[in-house]
PDB file of N, CA and C in Angstrom:
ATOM      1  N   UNK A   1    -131.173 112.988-138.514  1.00  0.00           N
ATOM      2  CA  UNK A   1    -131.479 112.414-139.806  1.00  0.00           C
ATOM      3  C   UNK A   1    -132.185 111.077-139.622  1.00  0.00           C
ATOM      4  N   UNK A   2    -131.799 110.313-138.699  1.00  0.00           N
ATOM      5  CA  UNK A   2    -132.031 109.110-138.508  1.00  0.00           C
ATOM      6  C   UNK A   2    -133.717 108.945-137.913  1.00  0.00           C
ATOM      7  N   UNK A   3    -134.256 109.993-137.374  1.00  0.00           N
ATOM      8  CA  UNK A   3    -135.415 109.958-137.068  1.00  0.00           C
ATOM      9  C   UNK A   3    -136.716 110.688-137.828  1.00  0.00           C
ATOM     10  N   UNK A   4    -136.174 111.802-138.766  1.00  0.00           N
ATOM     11  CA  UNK A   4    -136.802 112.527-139.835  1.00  0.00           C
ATOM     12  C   UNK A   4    -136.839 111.069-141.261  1.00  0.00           C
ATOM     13  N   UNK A   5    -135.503 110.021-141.052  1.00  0.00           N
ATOM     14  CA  UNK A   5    -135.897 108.727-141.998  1.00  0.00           C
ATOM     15  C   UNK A   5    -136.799 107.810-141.135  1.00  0.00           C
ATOM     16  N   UNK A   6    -137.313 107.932-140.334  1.00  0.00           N
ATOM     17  CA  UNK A   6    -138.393 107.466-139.537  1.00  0.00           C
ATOM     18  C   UNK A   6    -139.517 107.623-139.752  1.00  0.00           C
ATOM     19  N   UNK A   7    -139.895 108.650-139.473  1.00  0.00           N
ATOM     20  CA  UNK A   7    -140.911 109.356-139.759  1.00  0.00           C
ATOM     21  C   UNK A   7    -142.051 109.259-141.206  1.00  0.00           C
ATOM     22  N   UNK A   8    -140.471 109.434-141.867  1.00  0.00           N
ATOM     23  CA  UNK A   8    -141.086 109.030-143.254  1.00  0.00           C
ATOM     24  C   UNK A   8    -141.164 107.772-144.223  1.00  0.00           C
ATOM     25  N   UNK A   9    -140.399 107.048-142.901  1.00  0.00           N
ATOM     26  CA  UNK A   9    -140.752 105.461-143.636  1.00  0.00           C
ATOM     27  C   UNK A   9    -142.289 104.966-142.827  1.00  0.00           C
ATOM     28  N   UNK A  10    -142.845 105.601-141.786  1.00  0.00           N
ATOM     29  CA  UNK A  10    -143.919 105.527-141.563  1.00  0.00           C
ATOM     30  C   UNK A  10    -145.068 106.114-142.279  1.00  0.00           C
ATOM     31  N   UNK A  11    -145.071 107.408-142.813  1.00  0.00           N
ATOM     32  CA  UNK A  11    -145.972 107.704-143.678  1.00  0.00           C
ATOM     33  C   UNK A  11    -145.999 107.102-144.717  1.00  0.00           C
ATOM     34  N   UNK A  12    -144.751 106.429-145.029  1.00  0.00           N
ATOM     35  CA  UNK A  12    -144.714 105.558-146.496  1.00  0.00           C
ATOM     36  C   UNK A  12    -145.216 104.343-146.356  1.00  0.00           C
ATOM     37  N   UNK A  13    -145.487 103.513-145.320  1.00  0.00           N
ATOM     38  CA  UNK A  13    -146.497 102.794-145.273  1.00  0.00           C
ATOM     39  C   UNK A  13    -147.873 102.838-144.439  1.00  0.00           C
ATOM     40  N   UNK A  14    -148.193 104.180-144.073  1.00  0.00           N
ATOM     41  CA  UNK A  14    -149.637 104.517-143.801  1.00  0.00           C
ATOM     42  C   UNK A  14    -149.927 104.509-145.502  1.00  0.00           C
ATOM     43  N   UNK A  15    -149.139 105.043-146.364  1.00  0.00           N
ATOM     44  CA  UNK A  15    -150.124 105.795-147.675  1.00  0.00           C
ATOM     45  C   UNK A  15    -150.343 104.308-148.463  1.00  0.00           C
ATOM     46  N   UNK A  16    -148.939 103.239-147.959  1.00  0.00           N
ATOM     47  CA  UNK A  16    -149.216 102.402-149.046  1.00  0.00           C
ATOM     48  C   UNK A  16    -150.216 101.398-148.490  1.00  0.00           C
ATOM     49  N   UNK A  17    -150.764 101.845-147.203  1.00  0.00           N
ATOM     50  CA  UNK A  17    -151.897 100.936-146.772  1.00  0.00           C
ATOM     51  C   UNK A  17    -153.247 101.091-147.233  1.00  0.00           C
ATOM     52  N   UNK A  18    -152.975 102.836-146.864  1.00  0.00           N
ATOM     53  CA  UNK A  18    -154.459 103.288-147.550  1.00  0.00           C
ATOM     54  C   UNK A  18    -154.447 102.944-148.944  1.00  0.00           C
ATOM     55  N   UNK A  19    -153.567 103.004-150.278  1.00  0.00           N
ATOM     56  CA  UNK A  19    -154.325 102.650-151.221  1.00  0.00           C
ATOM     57  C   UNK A  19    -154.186 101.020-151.461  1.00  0.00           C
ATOM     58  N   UNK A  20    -154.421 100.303-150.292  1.00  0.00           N
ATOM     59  CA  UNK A  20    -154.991  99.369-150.624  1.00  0.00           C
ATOM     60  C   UNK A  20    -156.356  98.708-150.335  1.00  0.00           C
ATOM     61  N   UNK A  21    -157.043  99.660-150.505  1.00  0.00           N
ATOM     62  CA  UNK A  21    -158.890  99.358-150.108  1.00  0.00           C
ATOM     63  C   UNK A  21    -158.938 100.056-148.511  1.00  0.00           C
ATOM     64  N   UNK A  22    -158.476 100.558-148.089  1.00  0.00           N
ATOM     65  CA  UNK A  22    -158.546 100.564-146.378  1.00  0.00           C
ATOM     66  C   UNK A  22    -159.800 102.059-146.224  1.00  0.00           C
ATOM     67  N   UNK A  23    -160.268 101.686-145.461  1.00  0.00           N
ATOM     68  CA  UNK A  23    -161.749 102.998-145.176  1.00  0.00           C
ATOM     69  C   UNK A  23    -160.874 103.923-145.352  1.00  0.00           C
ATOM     70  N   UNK A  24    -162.200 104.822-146.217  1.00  0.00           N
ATOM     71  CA  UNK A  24    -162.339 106.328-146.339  1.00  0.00           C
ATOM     72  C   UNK A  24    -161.449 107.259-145.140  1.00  0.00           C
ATOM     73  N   UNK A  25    -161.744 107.263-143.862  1.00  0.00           N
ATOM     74  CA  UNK A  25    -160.822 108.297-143.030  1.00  0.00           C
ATOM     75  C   UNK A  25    -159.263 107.818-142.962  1.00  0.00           C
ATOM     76  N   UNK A  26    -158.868 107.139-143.277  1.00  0.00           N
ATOM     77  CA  UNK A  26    -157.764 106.471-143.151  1.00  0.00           C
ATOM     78  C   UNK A  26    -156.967 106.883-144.541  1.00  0.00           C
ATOM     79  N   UNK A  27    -157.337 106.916-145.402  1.00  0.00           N
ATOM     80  CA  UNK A  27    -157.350 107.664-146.419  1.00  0.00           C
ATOM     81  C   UNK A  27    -157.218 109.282-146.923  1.00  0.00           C
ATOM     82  N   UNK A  28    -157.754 109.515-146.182  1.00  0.00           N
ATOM     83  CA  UNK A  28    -158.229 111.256-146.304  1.00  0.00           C
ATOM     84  C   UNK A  28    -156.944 111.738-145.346  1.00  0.00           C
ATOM     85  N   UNK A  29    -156.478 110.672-144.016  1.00  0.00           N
ATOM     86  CA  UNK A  29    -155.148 111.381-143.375  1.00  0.00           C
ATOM     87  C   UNK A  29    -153.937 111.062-144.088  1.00  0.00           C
ATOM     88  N   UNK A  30    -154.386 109.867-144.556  1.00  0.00           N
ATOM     89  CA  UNK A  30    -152.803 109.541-145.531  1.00  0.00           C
ATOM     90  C   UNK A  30    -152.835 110.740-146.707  1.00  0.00           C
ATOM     91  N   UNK A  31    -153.743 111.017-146.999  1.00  0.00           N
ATOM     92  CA  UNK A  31    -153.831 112.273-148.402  1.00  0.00           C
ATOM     93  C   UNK A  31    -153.157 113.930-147.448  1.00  0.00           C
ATOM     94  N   UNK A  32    -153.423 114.112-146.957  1.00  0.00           N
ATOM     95  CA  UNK A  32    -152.878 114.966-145.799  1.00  0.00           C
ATOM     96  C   UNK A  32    -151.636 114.527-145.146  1.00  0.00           C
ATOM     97  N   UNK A  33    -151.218 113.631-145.061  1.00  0.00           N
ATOM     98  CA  UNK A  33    -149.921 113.294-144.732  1.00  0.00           C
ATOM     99  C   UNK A  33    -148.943 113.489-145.851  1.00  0.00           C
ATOM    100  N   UNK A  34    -149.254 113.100-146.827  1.00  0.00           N
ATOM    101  CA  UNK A  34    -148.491 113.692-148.217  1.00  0.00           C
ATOM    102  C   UNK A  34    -147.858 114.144-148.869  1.00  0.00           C
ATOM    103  N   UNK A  35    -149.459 115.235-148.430  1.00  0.00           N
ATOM    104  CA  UNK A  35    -149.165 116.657-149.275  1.00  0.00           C
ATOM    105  C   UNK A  35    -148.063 117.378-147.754  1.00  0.00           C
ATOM    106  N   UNK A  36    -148.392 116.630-146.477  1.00  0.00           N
ATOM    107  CA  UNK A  36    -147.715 117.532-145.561  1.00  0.00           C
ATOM    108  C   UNK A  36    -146.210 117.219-146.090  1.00  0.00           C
ATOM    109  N   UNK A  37    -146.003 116.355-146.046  1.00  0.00           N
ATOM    110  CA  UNK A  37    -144.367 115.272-146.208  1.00  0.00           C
ATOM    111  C   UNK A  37    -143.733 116.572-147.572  1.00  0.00           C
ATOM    112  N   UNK A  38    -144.517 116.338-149.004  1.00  0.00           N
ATOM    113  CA  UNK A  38    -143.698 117.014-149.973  1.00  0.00           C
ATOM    114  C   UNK A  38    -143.890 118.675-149.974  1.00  0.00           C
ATOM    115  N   UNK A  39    -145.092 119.229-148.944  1.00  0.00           N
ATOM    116  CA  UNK A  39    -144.754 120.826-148.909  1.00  0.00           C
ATOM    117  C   UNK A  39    -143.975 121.044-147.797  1.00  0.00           C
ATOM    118  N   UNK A  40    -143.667 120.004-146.763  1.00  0.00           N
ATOM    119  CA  UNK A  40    -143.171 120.666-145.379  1.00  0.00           C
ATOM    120  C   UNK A  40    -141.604 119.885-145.055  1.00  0.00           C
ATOM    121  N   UNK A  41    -141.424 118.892-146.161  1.00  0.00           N
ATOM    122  CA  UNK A  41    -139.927 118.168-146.155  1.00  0.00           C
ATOM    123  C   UNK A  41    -139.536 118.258-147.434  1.00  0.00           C
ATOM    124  N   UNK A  42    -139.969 117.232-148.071  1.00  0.00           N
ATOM    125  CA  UNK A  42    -138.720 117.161-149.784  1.00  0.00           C
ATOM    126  C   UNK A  42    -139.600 118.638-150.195  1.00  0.00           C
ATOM    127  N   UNK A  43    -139.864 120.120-150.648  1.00  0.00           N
ATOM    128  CA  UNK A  43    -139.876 120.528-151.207  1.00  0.00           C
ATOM    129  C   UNK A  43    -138.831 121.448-150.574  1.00  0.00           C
ATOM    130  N   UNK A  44    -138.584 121.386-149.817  1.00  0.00           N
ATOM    131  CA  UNK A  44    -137.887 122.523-148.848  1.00  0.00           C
ATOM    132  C   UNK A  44    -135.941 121.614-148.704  1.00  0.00           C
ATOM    133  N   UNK A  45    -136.339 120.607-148.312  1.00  0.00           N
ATOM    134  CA  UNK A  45    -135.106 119.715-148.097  1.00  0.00           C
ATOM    135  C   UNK A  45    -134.331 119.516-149.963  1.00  0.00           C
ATOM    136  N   UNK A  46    -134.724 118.825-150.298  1.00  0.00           N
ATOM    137  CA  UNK A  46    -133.848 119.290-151.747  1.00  0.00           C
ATOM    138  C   UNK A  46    -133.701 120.020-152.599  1.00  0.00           C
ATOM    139  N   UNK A  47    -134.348 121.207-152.510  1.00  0.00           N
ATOM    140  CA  UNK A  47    -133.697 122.664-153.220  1.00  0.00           C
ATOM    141  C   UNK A  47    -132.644 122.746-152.277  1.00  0.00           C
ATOM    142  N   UNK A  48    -132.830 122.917-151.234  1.00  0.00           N
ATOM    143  CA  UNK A  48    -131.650 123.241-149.945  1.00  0.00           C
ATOM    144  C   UNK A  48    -130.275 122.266-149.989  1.00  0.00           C
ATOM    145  N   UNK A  49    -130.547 121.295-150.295  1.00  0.00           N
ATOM    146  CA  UNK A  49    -129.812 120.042-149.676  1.00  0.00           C
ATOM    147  C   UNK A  49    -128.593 120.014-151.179  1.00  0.00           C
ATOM    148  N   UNK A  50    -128.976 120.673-152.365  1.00  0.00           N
ATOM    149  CA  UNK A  50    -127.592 120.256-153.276  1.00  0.00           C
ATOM    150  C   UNK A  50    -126.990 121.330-153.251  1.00  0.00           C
ATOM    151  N   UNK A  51    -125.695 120.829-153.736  1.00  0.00           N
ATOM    152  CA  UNK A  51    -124.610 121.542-153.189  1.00  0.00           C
ATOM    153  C   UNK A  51    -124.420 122.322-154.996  1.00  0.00           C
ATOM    154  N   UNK A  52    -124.352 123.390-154.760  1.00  0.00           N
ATOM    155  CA  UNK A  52    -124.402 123.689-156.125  1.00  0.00           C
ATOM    156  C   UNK A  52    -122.731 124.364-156.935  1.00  0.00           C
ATOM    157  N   UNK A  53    -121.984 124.703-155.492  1.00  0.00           N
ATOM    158  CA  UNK A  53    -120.873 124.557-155.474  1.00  0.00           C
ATOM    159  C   UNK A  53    -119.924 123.641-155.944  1.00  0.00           C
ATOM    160  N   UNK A  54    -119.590 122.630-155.484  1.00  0.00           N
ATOM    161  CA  UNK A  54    -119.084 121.527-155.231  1.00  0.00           C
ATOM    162  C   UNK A  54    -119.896 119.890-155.681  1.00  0.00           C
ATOM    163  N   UNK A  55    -121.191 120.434-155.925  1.00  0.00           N
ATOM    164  CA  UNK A  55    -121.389 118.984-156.356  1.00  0.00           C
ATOM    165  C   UNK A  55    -121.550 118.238-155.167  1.00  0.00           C
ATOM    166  N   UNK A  56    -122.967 117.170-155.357  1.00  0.00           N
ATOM    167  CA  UNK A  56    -123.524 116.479-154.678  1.00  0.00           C
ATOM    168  C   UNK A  56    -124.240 117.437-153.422  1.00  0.00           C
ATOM    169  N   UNK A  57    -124.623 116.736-152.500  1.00  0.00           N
ATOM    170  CA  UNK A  57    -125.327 116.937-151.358  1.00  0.00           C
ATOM    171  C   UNK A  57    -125.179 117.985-150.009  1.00  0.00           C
ATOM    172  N   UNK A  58    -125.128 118.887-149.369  1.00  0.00           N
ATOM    173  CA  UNK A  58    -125.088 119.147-148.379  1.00  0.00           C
ATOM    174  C   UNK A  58    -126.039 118.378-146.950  1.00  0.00           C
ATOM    175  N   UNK A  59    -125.278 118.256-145.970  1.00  0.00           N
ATOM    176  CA  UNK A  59    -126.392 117.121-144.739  1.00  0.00           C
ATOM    177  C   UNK A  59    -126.012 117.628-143.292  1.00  0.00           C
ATOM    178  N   UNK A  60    -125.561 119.060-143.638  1.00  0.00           N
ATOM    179  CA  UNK A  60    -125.643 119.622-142.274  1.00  0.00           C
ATOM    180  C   UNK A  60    -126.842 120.961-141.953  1.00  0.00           C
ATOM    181  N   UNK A  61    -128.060 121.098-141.267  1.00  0.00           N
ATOM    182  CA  UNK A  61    -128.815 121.921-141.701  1.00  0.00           C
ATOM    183  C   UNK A  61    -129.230 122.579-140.442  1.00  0.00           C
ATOM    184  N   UNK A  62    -129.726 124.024-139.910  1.00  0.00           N
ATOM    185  CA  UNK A  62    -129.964 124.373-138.764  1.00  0.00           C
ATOM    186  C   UNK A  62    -131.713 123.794-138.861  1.00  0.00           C
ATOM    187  N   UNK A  63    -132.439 124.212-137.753  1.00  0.00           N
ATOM    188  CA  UNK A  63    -134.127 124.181-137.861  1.00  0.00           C
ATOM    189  C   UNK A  63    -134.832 124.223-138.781  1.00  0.00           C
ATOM    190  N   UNK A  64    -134.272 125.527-139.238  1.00  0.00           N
ATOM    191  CA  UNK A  64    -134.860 126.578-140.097  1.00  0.00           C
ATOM    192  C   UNK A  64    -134.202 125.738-141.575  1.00  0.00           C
ATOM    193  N   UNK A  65    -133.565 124.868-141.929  1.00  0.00           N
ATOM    194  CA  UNK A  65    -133.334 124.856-143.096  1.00  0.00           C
ATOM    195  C   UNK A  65    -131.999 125.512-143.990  1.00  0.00           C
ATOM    196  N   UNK A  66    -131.178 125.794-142.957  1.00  0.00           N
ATOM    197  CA  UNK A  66    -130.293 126.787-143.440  1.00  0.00           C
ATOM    198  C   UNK A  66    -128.492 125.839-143.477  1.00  0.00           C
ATOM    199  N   UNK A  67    -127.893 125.921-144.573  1.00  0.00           N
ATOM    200  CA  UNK A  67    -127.003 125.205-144.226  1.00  0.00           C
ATOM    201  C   UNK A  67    -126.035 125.583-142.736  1.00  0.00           C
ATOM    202  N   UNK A  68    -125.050 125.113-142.710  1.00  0.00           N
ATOM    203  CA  UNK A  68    -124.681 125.147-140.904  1.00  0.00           C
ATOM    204  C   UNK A  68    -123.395 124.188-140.866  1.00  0.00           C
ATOM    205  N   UNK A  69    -122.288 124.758-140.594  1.00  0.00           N
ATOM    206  CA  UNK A  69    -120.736 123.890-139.992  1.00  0.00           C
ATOM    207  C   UNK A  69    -119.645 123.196-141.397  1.00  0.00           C
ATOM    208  N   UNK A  70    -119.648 122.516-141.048  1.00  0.00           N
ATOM    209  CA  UNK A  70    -118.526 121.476-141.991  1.00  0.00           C
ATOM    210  C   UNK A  70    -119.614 120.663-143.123  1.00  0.00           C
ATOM    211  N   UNK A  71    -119.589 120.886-144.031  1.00  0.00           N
ATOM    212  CA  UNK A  71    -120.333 119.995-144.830  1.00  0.00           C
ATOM    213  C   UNK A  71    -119.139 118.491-145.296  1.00  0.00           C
ATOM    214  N   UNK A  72    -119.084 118.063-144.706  1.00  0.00           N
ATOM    215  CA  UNK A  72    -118.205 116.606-144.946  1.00  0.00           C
ATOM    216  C   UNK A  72    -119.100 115.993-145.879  1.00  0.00           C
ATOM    217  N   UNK A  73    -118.151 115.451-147.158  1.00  0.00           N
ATOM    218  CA  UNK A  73    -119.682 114.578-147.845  1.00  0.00           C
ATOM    219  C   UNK A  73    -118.784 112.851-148.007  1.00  0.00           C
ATOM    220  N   UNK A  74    -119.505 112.109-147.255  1.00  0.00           N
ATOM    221  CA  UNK A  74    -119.552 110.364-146.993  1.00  0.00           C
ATOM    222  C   UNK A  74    -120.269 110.054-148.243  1.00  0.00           C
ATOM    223  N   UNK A  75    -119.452 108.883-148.460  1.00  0.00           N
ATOM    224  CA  UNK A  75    -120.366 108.054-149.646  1.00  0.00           C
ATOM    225  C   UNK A  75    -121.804 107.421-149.042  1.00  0.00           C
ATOM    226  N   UNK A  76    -121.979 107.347-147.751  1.00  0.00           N
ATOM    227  CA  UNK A  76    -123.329 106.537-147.757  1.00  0.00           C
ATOM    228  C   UNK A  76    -124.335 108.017-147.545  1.00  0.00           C
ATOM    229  N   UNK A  77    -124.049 108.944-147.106  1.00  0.00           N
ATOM    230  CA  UNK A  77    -124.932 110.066-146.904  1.00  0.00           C
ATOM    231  C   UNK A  77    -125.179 110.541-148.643  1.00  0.00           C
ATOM    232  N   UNK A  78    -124.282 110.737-149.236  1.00  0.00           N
ATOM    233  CA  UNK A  78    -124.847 111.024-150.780  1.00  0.00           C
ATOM    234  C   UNK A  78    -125.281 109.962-151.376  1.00  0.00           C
ATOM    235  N   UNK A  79    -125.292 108.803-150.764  1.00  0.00           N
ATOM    236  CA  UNK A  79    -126.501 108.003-151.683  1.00  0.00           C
ATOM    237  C   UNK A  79    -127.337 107.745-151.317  1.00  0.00           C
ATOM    238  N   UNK A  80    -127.578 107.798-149.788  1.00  0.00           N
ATOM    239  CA  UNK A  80    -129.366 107.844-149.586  1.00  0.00           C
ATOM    240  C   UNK A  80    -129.795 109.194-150.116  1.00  0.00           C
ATOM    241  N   UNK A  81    -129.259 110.173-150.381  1.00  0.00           N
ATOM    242  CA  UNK A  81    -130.112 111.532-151.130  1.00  0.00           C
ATOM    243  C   UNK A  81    -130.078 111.243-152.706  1.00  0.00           C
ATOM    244  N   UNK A  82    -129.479 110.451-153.002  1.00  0.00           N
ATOM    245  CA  UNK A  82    -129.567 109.934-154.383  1.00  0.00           C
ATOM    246  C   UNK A  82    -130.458 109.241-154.564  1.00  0.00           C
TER     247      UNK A  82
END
């Protein structure tokens, strides 16, 4: 988890660089970084990720996206998905 919140605190400031005047190609990968981030993580990660059972979050997941083991739910893990 700790490195998938990596990842995407880096694209979150490639994109917020590009829209601040920064050249055209720099731009065009942050636009592609994006669309990769919300079709290839959050569109897939939070349909998956609530618990529709029980309420709140699930944060145990195999590769593939599939839930997996003990779902323990911590107050700080359901509020960064909040």
């Amino acid at each position: 988890m700790k490195s998938s919140f990596s990842s995407i605190l880096i694209i979150v400031v490639a994109l917020w660089g590009c829209r601040q005047g920064v050249e055209e190609p720099r731009r065009q990968i942050a636009v592609k970084m994006e669309a990769s981030l919300k079709s290839e993580s959050l569109d897939k990660w939070y349909p998956q990720s609530l618990d529709t059972l029980y309420g709140g979050f699930l944060s145990s997941f195999t590769y593939d996206f599939k839930p997996t083991g003990e779902q323990e739910k911590m107050i700080v893990t359901q509020a960064r998905h909040t």
